[in-house]
Structure formats: C-alpha cells, structure tokens
Protein backbone atom coordinates (compact mmCIF):
# COMPACT_ATOMS: atom_id res chain seq x y z
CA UNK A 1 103.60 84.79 114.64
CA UNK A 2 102.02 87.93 116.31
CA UNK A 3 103.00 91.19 114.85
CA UNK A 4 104.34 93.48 116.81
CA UNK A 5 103.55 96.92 116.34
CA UNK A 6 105.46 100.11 115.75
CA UNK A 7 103.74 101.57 118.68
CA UNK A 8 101.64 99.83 120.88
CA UNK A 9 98.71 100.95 122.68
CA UNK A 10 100.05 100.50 126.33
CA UNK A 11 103.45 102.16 125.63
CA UNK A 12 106.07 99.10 125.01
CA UNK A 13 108.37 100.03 122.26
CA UNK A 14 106.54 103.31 122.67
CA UNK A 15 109.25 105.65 123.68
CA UNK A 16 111.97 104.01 121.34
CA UNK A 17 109.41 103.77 118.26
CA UNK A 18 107.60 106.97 118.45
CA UNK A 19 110.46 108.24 117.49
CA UNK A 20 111.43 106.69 114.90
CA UNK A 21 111.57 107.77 111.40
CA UNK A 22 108.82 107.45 108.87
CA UNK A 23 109.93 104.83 107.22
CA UNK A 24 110.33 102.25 109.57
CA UNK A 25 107.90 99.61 109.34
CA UNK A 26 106.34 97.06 111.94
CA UNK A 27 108.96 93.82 112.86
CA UNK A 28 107.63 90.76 114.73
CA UNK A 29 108.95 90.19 118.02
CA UNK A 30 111.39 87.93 119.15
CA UNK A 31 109.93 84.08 120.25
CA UNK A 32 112.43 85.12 123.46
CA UNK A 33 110.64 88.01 124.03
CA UNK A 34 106.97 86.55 124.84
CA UNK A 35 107.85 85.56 128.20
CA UNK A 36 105.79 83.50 131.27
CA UNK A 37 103.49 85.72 133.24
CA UNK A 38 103.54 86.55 136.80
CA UNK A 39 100.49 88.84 137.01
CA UNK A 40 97.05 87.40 135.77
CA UNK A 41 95.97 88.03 132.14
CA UNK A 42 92.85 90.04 131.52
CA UNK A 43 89.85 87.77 131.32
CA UNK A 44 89.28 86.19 128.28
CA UNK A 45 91.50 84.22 125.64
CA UNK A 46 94.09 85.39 123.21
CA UNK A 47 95.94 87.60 125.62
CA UNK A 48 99.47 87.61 125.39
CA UNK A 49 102.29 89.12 127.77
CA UNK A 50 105.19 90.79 125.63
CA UNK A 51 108.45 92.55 127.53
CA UNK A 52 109.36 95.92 126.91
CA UNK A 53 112.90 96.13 126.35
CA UNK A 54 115.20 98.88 127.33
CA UNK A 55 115.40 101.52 124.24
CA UNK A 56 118.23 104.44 123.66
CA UNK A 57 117.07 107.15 121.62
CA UNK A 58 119.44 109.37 120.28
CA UNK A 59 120.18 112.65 121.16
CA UNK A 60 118.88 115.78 118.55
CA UNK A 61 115.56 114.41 117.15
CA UNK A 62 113.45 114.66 120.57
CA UNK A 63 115.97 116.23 123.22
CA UNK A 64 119.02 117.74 122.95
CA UNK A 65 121.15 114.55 124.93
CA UNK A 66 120.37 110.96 124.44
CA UNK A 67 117.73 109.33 126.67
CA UNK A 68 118.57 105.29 127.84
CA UNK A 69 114.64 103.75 128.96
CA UNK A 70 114.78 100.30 131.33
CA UNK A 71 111.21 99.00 131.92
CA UNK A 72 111.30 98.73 135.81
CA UNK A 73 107.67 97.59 136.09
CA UNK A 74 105.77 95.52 132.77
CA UNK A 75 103.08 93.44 132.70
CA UNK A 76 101.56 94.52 129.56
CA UNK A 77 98.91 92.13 127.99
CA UNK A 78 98.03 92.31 124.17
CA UNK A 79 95.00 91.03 122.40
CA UNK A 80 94.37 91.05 118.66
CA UNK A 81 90.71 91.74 118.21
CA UNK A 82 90.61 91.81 114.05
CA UNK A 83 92.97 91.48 111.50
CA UNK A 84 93.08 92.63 107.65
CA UNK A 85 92.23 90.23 104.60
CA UNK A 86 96.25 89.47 104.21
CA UNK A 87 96.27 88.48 107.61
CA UNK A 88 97.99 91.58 109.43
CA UNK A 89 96.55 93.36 112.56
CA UNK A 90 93.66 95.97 112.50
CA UNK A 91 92.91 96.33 115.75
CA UNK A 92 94.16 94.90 118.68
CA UNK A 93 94.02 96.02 122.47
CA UNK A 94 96.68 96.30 125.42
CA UNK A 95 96.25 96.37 129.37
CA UNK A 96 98.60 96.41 132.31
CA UNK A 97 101.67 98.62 133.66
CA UNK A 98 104.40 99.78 132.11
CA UNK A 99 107.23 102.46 134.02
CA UNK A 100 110.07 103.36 132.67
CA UNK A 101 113.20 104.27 134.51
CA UNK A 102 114.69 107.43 132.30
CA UNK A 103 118.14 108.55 132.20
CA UNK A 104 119.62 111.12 130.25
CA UNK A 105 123.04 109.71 129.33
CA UNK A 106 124.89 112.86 129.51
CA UNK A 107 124.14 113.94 133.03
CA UNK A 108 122.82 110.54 134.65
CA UNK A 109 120.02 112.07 135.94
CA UNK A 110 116.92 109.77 135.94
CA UNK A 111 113.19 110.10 136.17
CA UNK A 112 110.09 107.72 136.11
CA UNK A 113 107.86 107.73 133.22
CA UNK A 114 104.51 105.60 133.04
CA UNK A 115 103.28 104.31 130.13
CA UNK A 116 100.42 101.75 131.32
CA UNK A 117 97.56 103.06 129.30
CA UNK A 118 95.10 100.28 128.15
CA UNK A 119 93.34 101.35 125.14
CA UNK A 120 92.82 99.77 121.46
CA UNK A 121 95.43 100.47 118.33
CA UNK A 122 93.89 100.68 114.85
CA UNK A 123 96.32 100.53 112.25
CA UNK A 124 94.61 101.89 108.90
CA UNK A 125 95.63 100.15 105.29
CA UNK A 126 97.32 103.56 104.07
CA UNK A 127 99.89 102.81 107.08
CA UNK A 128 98.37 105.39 109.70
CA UNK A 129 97.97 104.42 112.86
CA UNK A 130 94.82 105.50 115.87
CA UNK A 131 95.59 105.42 119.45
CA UNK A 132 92.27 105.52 122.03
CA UNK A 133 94.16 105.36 124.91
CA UNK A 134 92.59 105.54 128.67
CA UNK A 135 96.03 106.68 131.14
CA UNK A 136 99.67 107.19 130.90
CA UNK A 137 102.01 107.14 127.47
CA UNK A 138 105.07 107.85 126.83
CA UNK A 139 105.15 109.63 122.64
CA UNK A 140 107.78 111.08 120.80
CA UNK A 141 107.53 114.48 118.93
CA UNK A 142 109.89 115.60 116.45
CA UNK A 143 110.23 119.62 115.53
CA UNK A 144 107.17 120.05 113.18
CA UNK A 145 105.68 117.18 112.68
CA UNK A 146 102.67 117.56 115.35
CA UNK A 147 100.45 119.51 117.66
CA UNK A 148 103.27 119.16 120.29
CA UNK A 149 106.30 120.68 120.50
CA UNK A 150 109.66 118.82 119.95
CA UNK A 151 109.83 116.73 122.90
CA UNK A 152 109.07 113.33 124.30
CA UNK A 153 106.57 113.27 127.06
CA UNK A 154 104.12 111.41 129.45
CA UNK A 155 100.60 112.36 128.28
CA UNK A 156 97.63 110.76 129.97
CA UNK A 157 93.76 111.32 130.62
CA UNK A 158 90.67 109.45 130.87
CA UNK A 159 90.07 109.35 127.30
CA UNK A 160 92.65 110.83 124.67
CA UNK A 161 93.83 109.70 121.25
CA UNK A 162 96.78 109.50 119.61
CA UNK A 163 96.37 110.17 115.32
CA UNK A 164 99.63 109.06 113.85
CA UNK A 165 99.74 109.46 109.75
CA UNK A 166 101.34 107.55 107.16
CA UNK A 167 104.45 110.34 107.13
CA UNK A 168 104.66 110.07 110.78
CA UNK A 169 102.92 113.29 111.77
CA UNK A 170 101.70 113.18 115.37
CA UNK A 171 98.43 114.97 116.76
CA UNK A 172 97.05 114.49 120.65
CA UNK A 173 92.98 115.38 121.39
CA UNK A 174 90.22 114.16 123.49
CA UNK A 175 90.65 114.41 127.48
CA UNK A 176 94.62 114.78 128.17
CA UNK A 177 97.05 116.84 130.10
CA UNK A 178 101.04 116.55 129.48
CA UNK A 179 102.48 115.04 132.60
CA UNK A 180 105.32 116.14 131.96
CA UNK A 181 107.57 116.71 129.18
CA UNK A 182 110.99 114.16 129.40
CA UNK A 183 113.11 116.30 127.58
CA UNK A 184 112.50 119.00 130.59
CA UNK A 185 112.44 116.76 133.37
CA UNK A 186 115.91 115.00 132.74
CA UNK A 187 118.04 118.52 131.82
C-alpha cells in the first residue's frame, strides 16, 4: 500500500502534521480514504486521489486556542516518482486544490486557508524531509524550532521550499510571502 506521508507536498495532513511532534513517524492511509475522483487526474499513470480529512490541533503549541480544519475543496492527486532500496518513498509529487475551512474553537470564528501547492516531497534516509513547492501551504511552526515565528500560516510563491530536519526544525526560502499567519487571522 502507498505510504502516506507526514506532510505532503500539496498540504493534506499538512496543517494537522506539521505540527506534530518529532517523533511521529509516517502511517499509511486508510483503503477508505483513497476515494473515486470527480476532477481529472494529471496526465500520466500512477496518480492517485487521497482525501484530506478534517484535523484539530491543539491549542498552546502553534496558537494560543485550538484550531478545528474541514477540507471544503480537495482534489489532490499524488504520484510516487522513486522509492528507496527497502521499498519506501523518495520522492513523490502532488497537484490539485486543497482549502481549508478554519475555525478557532474558542471563539468560532472561521477563515479560509489554501493549501493547493503542487510541488515534489523528498524524504531523505536520515528522516528529513524537502518541500519544492509552487503556491499555497498551510505549515506549522512551533516557538524555536524555525525561521518563522510560532504560528501556523499560509505561505505561498512561485517557487519556495520547505527544509524540514530529522528533529523537526522548520526553515522557509526561495520565492515566498506569508499570506497570512492563522494564529492572527482567527483571534
């Protein structure tokens, strides 16, 4: 079965999974979760179409009040292009839209977030992972453990990458601008 990853390129399981902890490791997805499409897949073979699923994440690590995520648009397609010599993914590529509906559970107040960058993942043998992202993505930051402040936000650009280490340290370069950061937006 396809592995899922932590993060993916286009931003499913982005929001819940860039935030998680170090330690957490990759899980396949649910058979129930690779679904029939409704929007054409990207030309070529091996795409596949994989829900997001709505994600909570807790309040203190990224904002101060929990955050509740229900993918109102997601048609993401996912390709793996090369795979290690045990079998798990190198590099594999994702395409299509992906918006969040974002509510901060305290208040209720919502806010759209977009994660539909396509791009390519590379996930390293020492457990680090490479983003090359083109658009929209929703990442996590937790208090000192990248080039962005504690947050979670919606960065995007025409070219921008994403260097996530081993210990889960975070750093953003190439073209990007924040969009906005979620924490902010939903207070």
């Amino acid at each position: 079965m396809r592995r899922l990853s932590i993060a993916l390129v286009a931003g499913v399981l982005t929001a819940l999974t860039l935030s998680a902890p170090a330690e957490a490791v990759p899980v396949p997805p649910d058979p129930s979760l690779v679904r029939a499409a409704t929007a054409a897949p990207p030309p070529g073979s091996g795409w596949v179409l994989i829900p997001s699923p709505p994600f909570d994440l807790p309040a203190g690590p990224l904002c101060d009040f929990a955050v509740h995520g229900d993918p109102i648009e997601d048609e993401v397609y996912y390709k793996t292009l090369s795979t290690h010599p045990d079998g798990s993914v190198h590099v594999e590529t994702a395409t299509g839209p992906l918006v969040y509906r974002l509510t901060n559970v305290s208040t209720g107040r919502t806010a759209v977030g977009d994660a539909s960058a396509s791009g390519f993942l590379i996930h390293h043998a020492d457990g680090a992972r490479t983003y090359l992202n083109h658009g929209p993505l929703l990442v996590g930051f937790r208090e000192g453990q990248g080039n962005l402040a504690r947050g979670f936000y919606e960065i995007d650009g025409p070219a921008w990458t994403l260097q996530i280490t081993a210990d889960n340290h975070r750093t953003v370069s190439g073209a990007y601008h924040v969009v906005q950061n979620v924490c902010t937006t939903l207070s």
